[in-house]
C-alpha atoms as a PDB file:
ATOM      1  CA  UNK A   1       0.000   0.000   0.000  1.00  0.00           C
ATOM      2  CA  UNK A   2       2.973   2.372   0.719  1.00  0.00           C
ATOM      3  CA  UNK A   3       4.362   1.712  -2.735  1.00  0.00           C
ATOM      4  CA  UNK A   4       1.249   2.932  -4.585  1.00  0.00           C
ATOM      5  CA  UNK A   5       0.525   5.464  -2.798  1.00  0.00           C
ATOM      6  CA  UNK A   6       4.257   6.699  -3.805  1.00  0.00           C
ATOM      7  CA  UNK A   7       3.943   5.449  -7.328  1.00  0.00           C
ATOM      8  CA  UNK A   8       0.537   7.942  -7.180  1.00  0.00           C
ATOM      9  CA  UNK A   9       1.929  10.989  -5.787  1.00  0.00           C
ATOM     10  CA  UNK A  10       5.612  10.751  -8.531  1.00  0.00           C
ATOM     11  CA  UNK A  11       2.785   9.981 -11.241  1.00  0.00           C
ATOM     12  CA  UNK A  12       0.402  12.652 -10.023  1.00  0.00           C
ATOM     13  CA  UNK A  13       3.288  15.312 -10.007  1.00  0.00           C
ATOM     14  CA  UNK A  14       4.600  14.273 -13.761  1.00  0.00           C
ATOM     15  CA  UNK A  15       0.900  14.909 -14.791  1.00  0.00           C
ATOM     16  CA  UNK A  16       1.215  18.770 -12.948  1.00  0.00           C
ATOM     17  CA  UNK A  17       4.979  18.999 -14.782  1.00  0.00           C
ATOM     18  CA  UNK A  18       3.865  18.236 -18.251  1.00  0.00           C
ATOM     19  CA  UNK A  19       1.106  20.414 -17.843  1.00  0.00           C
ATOM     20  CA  UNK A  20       3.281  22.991 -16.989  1.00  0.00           C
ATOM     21  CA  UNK A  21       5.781  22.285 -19.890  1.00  0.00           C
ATOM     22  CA  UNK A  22       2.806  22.136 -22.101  1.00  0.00           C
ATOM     23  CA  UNK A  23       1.668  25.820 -21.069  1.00  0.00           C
ATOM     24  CA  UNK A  24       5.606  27.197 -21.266  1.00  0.00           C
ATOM     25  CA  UNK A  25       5.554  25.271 -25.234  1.00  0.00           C
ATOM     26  CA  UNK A  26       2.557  26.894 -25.705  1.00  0.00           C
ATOM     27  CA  UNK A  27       4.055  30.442 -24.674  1.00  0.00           C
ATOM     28  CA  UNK A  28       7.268  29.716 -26.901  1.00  0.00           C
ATOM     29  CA  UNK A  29       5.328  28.697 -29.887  1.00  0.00           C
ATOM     30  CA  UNK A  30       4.915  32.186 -30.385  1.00  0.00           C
ATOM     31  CA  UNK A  31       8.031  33.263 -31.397  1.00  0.00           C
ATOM     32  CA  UNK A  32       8.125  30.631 -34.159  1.00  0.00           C
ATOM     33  CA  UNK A  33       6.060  32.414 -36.169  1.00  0.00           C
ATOM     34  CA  UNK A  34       4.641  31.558 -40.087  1.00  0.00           C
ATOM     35  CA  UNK A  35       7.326  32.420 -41.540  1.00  0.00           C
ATOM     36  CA  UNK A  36       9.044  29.499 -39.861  1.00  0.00           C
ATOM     37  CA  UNK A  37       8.812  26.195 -39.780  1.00  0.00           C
ATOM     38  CA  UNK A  38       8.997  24.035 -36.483  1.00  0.00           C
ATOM     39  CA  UNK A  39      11.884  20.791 -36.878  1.00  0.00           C
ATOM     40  CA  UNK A  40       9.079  19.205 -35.136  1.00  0.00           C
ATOM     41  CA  UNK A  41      11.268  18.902 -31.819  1.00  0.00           C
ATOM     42  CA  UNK A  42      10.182  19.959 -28.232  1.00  0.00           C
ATOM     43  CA  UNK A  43      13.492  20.064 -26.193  1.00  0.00           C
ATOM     44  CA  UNK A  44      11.979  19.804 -22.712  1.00  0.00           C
ATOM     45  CA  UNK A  45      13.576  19.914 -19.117  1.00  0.00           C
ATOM     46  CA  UNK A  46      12.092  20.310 -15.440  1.00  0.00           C
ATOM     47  CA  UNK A  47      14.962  22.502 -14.214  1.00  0.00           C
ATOM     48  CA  UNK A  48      15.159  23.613 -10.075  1.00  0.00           C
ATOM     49  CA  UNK A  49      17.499  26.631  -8.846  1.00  0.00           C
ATOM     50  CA  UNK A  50      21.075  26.433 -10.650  1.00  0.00           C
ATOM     51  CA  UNK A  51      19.987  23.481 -12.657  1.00  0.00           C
ATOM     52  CA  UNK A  52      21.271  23.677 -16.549  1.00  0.00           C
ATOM     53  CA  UNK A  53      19.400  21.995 -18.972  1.00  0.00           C
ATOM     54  CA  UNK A  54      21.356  20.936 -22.122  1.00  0.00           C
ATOM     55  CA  UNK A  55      20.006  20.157 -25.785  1.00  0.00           C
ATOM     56  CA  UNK A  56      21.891  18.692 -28.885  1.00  0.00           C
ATOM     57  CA  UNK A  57      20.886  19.548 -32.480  1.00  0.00           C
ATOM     58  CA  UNK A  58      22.137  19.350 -36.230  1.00  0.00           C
ATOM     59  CA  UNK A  59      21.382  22.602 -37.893  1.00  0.00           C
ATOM     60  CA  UNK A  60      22.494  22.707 -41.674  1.00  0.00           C
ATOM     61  CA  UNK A  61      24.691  25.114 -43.673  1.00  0.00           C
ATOM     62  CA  UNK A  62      22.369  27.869 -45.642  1.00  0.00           C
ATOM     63  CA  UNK A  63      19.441  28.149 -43.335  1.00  0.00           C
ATOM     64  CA  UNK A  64      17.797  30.750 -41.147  1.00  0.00           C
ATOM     65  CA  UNK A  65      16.892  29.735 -38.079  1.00  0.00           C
ATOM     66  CA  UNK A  66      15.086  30.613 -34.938  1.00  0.00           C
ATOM     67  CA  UNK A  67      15.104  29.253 -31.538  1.00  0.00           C
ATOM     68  CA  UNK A  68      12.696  30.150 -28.863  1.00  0.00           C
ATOM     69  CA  UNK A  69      13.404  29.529 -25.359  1.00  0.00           C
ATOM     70  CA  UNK A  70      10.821  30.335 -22.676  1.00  0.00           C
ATOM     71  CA  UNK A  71      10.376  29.509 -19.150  1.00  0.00           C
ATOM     72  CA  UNK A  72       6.836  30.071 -17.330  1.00  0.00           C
ATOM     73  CA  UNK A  73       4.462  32.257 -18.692  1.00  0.00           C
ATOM     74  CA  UNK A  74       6.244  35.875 -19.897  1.00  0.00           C
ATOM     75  CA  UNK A  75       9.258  36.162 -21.912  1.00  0.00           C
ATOM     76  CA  UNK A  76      12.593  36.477 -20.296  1.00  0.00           C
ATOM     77  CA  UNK A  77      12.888  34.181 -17.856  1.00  0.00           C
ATOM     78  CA  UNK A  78      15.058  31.517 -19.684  1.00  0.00           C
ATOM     79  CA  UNK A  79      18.692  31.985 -20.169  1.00  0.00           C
ATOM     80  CA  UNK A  80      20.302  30.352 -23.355  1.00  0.00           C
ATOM     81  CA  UNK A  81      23.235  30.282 -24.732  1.00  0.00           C
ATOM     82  CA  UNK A  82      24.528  27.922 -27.952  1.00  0.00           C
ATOM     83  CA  UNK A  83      28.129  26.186 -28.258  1.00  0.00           C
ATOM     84  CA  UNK A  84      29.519  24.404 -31.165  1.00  0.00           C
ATOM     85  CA  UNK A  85      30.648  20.952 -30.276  1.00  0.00           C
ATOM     86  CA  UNK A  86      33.820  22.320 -29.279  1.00  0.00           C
ATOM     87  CA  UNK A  87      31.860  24.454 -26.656  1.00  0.00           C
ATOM     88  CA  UNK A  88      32.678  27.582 -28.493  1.00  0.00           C
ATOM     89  CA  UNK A  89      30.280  30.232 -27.447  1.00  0.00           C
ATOM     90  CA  UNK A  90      27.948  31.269 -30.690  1.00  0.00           C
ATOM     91  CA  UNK A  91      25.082  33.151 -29.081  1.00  0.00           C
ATOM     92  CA  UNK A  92      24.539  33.906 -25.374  1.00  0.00           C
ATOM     93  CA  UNK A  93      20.626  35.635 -24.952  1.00  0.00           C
ATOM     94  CA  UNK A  94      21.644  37.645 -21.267  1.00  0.00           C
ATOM     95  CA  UNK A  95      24.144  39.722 -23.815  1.00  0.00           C
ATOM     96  CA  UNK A  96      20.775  40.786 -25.660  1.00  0.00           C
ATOM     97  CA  UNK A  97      18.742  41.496 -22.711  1.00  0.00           C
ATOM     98  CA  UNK A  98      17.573  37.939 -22.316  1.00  0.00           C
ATOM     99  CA  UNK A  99      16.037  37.730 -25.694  1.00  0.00           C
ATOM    100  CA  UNK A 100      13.420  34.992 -26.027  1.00  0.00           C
ATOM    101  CA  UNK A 101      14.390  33.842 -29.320  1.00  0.00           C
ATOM    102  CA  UNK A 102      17.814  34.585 -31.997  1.00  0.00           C
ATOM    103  CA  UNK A 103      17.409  34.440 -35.898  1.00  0.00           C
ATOM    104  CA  UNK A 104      20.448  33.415 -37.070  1.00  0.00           C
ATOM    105  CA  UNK A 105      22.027  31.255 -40.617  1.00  0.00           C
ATOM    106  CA  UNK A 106      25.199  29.226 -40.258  1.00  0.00           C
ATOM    107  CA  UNK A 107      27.170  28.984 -43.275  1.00  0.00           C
ATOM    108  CA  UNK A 108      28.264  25.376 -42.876  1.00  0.00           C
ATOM    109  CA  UNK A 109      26.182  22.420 -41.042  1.00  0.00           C
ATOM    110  CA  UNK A 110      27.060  22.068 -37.333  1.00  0.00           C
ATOM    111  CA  UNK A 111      26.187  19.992 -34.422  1.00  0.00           C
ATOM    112  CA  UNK A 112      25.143  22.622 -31.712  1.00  0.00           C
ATOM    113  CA  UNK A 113      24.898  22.245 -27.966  1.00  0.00           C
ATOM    114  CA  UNK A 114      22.430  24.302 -26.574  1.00  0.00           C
ATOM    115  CA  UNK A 115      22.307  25.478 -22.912  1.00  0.00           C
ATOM    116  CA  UNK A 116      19.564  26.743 -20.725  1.00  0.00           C
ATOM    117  CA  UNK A 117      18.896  27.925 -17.328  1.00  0.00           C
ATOM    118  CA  UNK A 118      16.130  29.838 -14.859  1.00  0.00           C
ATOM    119  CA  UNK A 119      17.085  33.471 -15.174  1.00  0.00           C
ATOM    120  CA  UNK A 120      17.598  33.494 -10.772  1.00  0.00           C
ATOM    121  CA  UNK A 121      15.210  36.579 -10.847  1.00  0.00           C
ATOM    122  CA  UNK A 122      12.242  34.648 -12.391  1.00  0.00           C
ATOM    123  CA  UNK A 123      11.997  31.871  -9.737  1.00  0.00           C
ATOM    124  CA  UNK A 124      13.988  28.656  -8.375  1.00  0.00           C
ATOM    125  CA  UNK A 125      12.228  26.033 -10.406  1.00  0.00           C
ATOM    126  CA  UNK A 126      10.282  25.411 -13.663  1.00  0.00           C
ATOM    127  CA  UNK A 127      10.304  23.884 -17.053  1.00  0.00           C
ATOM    128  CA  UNK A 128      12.386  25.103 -19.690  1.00  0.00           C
ATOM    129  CA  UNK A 129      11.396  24.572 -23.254  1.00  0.00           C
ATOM    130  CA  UNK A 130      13.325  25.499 -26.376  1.00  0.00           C
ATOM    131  CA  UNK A 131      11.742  25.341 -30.174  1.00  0.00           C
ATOM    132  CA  UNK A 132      14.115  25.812 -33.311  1.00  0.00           C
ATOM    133  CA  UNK A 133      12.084  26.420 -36.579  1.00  0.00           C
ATOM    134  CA  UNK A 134      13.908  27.340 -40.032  1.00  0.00           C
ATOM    135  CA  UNK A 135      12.333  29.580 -43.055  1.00  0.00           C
ATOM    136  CA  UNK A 136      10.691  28.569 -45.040  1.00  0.00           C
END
């Protein structure tokens, strides 16, 4: 009996977290507007305090992009920055005034590594969501 009633309350708060994540995708889905396209991807993460949240994607040579990063329920409160595999800094969003989304168009393909964290002024925990969409 103990072990369901824990197996009720961790599924019972995974219910009230995707929820969440679904309002924050929701809120970020904005930003990738008609012009864009979605790749279809929801990179998704449950972050608390100094947690950082980390995302891999391919982006390829000749395209504009746009990611979106959001956090809760106003724009701002999601700190990103993007590395190439060599953790080279490409973009870092608190240098723009922690801009919810970049436009950008690499001139080769690259494999990107993409951080994110609670701006500390926002809150100490909630669900970070990045979408990348390309023109189309």
């Amino acid at each position: 009996m103990k072990y369901l009633l824990t197996a009720l309350i961790i599924a019972f708060g995974a219910t009230i977290a995707d929820a969440q994540c679904d309002i924050t995708a929701d809120v970020c889905q904005k930003h990738i507007t008609d012009d864009y396209l979605s790749d279809g991807q929801h990179y998704r993460a449950l972050l608390l305090t100094d947690q950082i949240a980390e995302f891999n994607a391919t982006l390829y040579g000749g395209t504009t992009y746009r990611v979106s990063a959001c956090s809760g329920t106003q724009d701002g409160n999601l700190l990103f920055s993007v590395f190439d595999k060599d953790r080279n800094l490409i973009f870092k969003n608190i240098e723009h005034l922690n801009a919810p989304y970049w436009d950008f168009q690499l001139e080769s393909s690259m494999d990107v590594i993409i951080e994110a964290e609670l701006d500390p002024i926002a809150g100490n925990s909630g669900c970070a969501v990045m979408l990348i969409g390309f023109k189309r």
